[in-house]
PDB file of N, CA and C in Angstrom:
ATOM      1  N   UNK A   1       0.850  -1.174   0.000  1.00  0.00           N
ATOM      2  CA  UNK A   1       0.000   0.000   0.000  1.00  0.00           C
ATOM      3  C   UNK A   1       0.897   1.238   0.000  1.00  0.00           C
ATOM      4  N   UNK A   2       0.556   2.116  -1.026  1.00  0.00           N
ATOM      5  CA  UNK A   2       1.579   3.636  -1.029  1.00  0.00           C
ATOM      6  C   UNK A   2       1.123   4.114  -0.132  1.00  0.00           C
ATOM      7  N   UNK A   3       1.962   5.484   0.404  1.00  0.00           N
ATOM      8  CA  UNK A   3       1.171   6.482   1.648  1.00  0.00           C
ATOM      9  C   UNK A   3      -0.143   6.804   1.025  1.00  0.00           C
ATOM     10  N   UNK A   4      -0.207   7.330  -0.077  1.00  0.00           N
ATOM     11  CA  UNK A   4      -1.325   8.130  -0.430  1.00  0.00           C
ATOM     12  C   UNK A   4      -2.988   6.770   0.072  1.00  0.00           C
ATOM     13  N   UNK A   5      -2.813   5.757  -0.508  1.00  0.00           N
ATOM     14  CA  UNK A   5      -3.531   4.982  -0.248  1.00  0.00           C
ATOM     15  C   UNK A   5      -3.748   4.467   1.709  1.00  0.00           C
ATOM     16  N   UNK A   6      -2.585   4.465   2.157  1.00  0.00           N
ATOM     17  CA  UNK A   6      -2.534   4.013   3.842  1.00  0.00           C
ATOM     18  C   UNK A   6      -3.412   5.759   4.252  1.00  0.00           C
ATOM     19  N   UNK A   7      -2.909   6.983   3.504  1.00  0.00           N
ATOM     20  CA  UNK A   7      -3.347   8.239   3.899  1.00  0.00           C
ATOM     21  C   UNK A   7      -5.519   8.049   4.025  1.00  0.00           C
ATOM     22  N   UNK A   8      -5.581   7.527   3.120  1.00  0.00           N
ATOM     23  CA  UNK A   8      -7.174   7.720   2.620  1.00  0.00           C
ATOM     24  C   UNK A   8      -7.647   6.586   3.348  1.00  0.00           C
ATOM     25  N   UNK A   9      -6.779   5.625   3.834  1.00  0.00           N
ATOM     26  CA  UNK A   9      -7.714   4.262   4.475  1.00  0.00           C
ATOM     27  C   UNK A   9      -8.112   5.243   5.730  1.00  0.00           C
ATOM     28  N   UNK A  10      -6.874   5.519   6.552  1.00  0.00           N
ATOM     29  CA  UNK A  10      -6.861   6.708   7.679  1.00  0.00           C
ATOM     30  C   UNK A  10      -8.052   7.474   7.876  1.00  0.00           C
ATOM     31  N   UNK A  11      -8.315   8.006   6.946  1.00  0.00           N
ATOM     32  CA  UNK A  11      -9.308   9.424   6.820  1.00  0.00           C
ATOM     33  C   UNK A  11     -10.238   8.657   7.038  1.00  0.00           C
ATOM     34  N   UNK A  12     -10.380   7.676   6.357  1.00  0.00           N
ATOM     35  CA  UNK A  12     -11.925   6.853   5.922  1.00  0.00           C
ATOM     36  C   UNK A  12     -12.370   6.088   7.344  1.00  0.00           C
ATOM     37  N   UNK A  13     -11.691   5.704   8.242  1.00  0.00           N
ATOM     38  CA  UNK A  13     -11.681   5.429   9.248  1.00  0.00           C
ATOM     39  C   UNK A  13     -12.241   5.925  10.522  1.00  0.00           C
ATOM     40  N   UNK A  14     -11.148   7.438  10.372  1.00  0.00           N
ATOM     41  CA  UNK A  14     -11.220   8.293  11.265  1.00  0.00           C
ATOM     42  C   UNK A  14     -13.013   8.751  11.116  1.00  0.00           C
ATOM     43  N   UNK A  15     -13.256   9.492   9.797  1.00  0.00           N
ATOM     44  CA  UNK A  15     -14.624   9.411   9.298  1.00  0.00           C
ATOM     45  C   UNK A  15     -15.505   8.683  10.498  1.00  0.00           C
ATOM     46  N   UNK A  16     -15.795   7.393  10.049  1.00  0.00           N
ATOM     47  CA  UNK A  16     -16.433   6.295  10.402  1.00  0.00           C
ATOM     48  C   UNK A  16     -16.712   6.325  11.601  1.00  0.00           C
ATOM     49  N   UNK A  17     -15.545   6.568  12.588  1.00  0.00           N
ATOM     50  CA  UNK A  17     -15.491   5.999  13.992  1.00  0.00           C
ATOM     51  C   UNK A  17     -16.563   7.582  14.307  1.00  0.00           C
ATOM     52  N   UNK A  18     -16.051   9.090  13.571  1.00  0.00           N
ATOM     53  CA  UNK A  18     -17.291  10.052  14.169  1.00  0.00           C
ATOM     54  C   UNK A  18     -18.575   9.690  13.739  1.00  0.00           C
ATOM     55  N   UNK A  19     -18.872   9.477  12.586  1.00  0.00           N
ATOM     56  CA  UNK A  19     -20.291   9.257  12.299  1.00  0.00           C
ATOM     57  C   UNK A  19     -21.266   7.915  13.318  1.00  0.00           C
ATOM     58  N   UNK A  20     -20.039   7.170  13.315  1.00  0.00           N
ATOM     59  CA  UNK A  20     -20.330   5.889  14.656  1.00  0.00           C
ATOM     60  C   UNK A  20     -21.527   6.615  15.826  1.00  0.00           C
ATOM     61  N   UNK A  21     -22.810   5.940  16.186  1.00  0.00           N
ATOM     62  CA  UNK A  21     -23.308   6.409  17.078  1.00  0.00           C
ATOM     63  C   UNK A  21     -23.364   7.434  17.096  1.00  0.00           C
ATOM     64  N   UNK A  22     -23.909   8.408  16.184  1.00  0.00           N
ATOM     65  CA  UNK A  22     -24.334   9.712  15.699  1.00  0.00           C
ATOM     66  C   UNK A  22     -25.799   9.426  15.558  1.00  0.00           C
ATOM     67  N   UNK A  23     -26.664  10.386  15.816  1.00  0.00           N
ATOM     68  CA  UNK A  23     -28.193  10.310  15.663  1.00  0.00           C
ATOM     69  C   UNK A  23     -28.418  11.400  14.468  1.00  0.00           C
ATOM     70  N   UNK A  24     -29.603  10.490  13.589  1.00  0.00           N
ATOM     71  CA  UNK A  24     -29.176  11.240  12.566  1.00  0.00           C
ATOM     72  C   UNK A  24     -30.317  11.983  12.052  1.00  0.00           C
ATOM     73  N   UNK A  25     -29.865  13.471  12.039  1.00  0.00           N
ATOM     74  CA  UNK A  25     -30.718  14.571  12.236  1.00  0.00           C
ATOM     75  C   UNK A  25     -29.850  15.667  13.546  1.00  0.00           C
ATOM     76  N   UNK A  26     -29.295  15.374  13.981  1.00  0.00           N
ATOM     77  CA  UNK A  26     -28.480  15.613  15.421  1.00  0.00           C
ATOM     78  C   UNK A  26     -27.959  17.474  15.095  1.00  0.00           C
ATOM     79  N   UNK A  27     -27.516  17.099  13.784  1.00  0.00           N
ATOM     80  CA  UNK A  27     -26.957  18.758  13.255  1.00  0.00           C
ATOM     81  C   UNK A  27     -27.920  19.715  13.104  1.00  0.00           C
ATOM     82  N   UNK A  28     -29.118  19.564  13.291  1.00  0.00           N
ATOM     83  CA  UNK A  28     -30.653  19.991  12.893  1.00  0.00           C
ATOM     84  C   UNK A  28     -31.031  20.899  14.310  1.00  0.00           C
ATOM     85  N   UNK A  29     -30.634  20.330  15.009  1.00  0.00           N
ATOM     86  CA  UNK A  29     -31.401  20.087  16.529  1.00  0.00           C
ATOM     87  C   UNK A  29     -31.170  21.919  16.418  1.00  0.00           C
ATOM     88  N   UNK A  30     -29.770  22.532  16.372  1.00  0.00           N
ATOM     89  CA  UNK A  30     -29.133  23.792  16.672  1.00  0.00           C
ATOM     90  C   UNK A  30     -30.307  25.204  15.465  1.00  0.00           C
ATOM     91  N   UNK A  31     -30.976  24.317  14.555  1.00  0.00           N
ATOM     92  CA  UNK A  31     -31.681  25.616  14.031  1.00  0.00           C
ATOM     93  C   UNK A  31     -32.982  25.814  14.392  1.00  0.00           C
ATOM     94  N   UNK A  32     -33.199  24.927  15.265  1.00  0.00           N
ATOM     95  CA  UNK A  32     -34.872  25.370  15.797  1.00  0.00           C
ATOM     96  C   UNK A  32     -35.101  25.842  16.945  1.00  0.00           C
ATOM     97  N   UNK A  33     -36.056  26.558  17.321  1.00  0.00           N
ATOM     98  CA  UNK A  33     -36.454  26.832  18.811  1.00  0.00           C
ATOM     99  C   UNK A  33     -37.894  26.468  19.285  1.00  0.00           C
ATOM    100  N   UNK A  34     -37.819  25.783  20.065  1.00  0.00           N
ATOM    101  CA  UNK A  34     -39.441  25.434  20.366  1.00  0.00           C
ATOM    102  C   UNK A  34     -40.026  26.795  20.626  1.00  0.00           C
ATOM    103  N   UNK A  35     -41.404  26.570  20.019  1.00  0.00           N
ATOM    104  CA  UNK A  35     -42.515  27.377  19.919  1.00  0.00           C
ATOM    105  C   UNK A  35     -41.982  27.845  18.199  1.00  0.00           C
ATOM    106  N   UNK A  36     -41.368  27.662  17.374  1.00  0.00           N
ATOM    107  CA  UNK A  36     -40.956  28.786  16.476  1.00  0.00           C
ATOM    108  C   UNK A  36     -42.166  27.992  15.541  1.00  0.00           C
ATOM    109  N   UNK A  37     -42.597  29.021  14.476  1.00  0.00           N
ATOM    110  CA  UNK A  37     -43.629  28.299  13.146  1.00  0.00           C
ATOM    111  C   UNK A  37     -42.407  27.752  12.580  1.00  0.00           C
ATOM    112  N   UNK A  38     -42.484  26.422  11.993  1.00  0.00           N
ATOM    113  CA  UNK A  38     -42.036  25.736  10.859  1.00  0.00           C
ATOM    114  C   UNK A  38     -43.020  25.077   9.575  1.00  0.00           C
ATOM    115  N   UNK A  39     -42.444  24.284   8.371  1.00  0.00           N
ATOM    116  CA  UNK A  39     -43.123  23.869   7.815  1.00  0.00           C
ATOM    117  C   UNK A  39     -42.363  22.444   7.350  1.00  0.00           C
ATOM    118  N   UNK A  40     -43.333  21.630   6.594  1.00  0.00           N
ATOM    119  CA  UNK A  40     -43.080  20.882   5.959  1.00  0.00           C
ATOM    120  C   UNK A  40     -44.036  20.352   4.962  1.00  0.00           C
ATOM    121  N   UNK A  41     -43.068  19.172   4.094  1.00  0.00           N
ATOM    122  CA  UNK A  41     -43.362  18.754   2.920  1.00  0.00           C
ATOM    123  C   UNK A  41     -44.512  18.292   2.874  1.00  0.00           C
ATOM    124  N   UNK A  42     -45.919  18.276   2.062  1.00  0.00           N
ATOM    125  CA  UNK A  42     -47.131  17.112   2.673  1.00  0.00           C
ATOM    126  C   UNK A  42     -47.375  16.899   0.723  1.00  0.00           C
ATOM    127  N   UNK A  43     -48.604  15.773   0.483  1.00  0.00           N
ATOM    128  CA  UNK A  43     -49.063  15.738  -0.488  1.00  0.00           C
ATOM    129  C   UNK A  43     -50.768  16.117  -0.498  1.00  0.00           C
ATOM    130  N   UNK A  44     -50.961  16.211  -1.602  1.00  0.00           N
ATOM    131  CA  UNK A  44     -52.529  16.770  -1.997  1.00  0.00           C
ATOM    132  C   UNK A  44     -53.008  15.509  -2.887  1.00  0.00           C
ATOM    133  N   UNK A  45     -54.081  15.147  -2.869  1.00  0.00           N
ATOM    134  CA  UNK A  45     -54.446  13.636  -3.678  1.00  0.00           C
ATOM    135  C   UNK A  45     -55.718  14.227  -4.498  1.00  0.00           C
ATOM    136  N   UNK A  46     -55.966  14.513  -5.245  1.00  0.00           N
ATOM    137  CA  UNK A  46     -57.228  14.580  -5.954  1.00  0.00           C
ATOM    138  C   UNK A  46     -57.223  13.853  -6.950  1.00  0.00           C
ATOM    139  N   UNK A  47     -58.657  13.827  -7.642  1.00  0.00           N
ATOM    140  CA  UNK A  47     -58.775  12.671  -9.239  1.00  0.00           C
ATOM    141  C   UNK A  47     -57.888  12.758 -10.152  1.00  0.00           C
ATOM    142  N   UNK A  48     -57.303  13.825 -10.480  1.00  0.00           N
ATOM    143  CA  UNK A  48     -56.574  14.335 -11.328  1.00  0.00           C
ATOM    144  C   UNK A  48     -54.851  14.152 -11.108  1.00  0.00           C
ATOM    145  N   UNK A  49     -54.930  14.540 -10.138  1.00  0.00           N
ATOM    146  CA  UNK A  49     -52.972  15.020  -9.752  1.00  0.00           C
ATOM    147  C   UNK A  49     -52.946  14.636  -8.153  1.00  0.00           C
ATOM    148  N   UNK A  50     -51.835  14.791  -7.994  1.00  0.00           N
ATOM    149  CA  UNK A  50     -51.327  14.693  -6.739  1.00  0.00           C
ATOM    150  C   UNK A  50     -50.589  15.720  -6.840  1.00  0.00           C
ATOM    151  N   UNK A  51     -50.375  16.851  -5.958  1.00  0.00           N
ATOM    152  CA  UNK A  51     -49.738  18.357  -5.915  1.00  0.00           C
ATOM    153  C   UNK A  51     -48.793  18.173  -4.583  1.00  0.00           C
ATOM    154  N   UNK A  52     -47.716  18.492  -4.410  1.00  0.00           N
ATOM    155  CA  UNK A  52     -46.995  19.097  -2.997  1.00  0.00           C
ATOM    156  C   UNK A  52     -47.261  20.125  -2.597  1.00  0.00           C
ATOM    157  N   UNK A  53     -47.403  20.250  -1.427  1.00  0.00           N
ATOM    158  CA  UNK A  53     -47.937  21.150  -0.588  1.00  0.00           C
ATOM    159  C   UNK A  53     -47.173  21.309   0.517  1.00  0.00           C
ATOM    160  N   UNK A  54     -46.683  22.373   1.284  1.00  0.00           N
ATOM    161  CA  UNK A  54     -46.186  22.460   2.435  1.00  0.00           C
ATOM    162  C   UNK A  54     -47.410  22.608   3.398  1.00  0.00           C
ATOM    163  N   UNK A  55     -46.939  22.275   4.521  1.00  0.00           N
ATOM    164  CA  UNK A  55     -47.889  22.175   6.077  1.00  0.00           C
ATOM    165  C   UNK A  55     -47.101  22.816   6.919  1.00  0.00           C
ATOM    166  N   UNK A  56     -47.686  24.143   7.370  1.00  0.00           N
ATOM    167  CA  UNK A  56     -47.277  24.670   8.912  1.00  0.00           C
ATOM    168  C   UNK A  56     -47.939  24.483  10.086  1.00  0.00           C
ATOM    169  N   UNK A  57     -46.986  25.033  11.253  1.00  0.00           N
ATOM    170  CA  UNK A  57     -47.377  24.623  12.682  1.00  0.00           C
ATOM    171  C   UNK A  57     -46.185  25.118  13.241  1.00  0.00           C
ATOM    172  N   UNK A  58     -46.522  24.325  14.870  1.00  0.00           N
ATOM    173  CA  UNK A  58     -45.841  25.310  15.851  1.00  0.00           C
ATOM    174  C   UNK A  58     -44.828  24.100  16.558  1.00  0.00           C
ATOM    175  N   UNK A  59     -43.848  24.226  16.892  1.00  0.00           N
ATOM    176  CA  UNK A  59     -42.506  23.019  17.062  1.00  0.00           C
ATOM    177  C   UNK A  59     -42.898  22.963  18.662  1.00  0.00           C
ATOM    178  N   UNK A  60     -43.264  21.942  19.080  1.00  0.00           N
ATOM    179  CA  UNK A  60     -43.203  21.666  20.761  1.00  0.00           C
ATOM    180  C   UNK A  60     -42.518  21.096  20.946  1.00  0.00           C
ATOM    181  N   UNK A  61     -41.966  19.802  20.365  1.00  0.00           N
ATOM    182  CA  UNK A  61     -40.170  19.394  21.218  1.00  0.00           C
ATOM    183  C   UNK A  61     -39.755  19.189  19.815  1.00  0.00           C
ATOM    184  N   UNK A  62     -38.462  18.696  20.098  1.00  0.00           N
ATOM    185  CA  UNK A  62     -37.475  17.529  19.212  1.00  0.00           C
ATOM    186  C   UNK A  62     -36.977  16.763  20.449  1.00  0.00           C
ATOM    187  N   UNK A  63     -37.365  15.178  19.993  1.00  0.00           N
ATOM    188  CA  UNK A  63     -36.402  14.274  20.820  1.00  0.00           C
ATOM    189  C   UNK A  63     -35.556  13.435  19.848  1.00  0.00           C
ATOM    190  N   UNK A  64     -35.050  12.387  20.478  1.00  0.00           N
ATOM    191  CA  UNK A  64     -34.919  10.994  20.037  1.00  0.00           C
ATOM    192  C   UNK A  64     -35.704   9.860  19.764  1.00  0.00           C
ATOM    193  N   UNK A  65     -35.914   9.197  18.483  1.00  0.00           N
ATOM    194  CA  UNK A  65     -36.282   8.194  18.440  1.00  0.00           C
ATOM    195  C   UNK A  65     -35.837   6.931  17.766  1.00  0.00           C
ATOM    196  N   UNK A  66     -36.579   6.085  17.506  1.00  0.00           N
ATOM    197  CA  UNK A  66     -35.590   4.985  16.786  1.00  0.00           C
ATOM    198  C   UNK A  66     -36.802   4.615  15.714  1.00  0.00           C
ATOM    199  N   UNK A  67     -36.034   4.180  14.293  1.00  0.00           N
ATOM    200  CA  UNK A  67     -36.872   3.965  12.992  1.00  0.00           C
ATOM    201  C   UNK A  67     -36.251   2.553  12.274  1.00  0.00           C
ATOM    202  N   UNK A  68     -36.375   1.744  12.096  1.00  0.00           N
ATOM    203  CA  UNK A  68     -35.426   0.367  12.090  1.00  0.00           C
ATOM    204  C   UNK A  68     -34.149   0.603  12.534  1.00  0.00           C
ATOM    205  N   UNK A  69     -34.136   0.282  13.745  1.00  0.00           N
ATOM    206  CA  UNK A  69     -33.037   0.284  15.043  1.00  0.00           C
ATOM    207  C   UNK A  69     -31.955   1.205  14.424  1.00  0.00           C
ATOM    208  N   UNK A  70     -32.239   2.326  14.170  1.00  0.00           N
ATOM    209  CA  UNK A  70     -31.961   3.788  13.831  1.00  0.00           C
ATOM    210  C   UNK A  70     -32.061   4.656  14.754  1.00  0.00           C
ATOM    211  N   UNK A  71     -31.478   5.545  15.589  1.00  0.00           N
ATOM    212  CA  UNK A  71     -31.884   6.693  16.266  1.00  0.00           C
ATOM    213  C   UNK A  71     -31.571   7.616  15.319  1.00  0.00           C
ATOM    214  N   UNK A  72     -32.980   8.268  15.437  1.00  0.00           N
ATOM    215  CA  UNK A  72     -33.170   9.656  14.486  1.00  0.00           C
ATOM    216  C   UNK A  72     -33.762  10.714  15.433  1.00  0.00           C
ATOM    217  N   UNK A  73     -33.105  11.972  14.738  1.00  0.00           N
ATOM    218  CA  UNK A  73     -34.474  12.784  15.726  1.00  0.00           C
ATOM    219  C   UNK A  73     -35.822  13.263  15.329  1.00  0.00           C
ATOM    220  N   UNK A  74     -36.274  13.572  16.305  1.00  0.00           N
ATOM    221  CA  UNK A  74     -38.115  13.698  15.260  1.00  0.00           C
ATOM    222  C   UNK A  74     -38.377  14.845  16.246  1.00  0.00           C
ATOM    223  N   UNK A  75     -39.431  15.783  15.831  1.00  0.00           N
ATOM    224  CA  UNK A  75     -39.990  17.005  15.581  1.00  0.00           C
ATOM    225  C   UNK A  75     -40.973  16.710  15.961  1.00  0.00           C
ATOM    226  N   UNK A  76     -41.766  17.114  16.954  1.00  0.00           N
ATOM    227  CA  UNK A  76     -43.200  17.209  17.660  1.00  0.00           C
ATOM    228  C   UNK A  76     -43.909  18.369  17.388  1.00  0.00           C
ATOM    229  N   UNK A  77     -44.831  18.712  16.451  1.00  0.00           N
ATOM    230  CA  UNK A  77     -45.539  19.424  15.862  1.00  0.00           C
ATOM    231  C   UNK A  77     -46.997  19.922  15.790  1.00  0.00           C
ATOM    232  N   UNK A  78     -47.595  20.828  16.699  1.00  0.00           N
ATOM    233  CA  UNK A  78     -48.844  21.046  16.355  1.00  0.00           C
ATOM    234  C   UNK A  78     -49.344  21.689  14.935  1.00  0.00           C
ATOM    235  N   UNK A  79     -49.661  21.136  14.289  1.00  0.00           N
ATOM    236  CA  UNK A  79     -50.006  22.269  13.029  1.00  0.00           C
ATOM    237  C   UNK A  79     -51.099  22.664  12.850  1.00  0.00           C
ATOM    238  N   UNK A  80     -51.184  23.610  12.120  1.00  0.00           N
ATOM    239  CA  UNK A  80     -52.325  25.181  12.605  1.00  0.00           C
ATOM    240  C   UNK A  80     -53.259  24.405  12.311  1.00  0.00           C
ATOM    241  N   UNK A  81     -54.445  24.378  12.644  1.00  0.00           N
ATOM    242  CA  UNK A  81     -55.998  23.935  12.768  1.00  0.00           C
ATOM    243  C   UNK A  81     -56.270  23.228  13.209  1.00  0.00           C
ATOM    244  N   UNK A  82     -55.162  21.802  13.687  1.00  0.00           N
ATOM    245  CA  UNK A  82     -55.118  20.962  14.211  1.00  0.00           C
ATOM    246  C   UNK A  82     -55.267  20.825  15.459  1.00  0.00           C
ATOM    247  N   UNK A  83     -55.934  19.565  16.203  1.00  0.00           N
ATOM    248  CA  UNK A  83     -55.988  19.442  17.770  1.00  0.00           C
ATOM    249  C   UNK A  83     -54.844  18.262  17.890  1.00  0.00           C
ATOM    250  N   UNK A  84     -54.182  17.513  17.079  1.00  0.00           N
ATOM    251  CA  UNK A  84     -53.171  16.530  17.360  1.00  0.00           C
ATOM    252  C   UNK A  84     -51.804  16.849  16.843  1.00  0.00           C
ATOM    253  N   UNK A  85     -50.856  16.798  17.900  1.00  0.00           N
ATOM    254  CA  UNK A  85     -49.648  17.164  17.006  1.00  0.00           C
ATOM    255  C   UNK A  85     -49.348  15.773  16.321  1.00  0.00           C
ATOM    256  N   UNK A  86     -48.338  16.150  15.269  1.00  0.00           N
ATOM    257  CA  UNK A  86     -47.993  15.420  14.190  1.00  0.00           C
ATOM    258  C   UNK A  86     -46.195  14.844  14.502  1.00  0.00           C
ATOM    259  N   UNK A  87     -45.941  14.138  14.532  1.00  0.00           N
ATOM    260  CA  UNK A  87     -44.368  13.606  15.030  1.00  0.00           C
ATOM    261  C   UNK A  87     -43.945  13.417  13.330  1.00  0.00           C
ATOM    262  N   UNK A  88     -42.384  13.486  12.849  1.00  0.00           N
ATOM    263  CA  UNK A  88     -41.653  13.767  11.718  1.00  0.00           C
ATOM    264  C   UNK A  88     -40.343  13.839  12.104  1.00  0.00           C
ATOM    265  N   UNK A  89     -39.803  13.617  11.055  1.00  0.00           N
ATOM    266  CA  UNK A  89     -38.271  13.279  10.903  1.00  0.00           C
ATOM    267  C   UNK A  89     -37.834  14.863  10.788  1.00  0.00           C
ATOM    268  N   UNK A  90     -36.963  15.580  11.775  1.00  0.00           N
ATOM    269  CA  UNK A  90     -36.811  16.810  11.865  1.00  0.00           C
ATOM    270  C   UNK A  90     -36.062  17.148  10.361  1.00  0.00           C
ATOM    271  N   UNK A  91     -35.614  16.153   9.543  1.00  0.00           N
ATOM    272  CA  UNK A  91     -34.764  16.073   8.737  1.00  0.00           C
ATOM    273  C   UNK A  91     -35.536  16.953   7.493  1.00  0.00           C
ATOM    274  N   UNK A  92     -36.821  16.301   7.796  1.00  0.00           N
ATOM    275  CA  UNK A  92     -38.405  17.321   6.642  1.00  0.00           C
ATOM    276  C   UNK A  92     -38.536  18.521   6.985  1.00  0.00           C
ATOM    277  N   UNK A  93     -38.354  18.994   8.071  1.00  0.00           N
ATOM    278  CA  UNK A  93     -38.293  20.834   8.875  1.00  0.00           C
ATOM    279  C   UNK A  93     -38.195  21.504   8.454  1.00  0.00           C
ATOM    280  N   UNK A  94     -38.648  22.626   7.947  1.00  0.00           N
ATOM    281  CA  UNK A  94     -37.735  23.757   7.400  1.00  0.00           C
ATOM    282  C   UNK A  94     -38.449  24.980   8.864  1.00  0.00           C
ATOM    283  N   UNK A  95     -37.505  26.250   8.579  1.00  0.00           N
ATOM    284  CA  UNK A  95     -38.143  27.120   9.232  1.00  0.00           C
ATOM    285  C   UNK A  95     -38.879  27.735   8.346  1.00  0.00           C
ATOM    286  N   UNK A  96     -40.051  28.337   9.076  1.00  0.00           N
ATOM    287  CA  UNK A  96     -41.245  28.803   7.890  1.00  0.00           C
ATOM    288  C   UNK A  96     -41.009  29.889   7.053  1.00  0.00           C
ATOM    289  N   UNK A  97     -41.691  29.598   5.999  1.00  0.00           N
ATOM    290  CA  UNK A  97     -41.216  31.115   4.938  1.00  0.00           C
ATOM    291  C   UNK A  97     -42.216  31.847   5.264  1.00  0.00           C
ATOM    292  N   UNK A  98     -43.397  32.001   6.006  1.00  0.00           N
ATOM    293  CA  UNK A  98     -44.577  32.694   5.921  1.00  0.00           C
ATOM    294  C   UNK A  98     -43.806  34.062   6.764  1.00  0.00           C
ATOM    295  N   UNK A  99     -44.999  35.140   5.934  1.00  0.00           N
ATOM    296  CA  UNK A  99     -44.660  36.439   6.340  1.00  0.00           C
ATOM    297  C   UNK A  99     -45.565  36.797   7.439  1.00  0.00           C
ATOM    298  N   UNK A 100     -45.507  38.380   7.852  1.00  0.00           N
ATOM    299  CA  UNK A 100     -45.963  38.729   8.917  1.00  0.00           C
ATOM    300  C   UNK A 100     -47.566  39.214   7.849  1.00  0.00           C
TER     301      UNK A 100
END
């Protein structure tokens, strides 16, 4: 093995061992604030089409959870009209574009 090649096994390694037991969504956690409006991705179903649509609401936690023995984080969500919040992969989040 040349250095350049022993160099990149290294990296690839080093890599690995951080991403190791990382929850994933984890980098996410730092742009939200509970209570803030966010939105996300939803679909529309009619006879014709199916349209994307975003869905807003109001962020009450982010925790941890697990999705085939995955820890991810997920987004606890009331969204506007709604009496049930909605749980989501914070990974779908955005902060809201709506104006004042």
């Amino acid at each position: 093995m040349d250095p350049i090649q022993a160099r990149i096994l290294k990296l690839s390694k080093e890599m690995l061992e951080k991403l190791k037991n990382k929850v994933l969504g984890d980098s996410q956690t730092l742009k939200f604030e509970v209570g803030e409006i966010v939105r996300w991705p939803g679909w529309e179903h009619t006879n014709e089409n199916v349209t994307r649509n975003y869905k807003y609401g109001v962020l009450l936690s982010i925790y941890t959870g697990k999705l085939d023995k995955r820890e991810i984080k997920i987004a606890e969500i009331l969204p506007f009209g709604g009496q049930k919040p909605v749980k989501i992969s914070l990974l779908l989040v955005k902060k809201s574009d709506l104006e004042d």
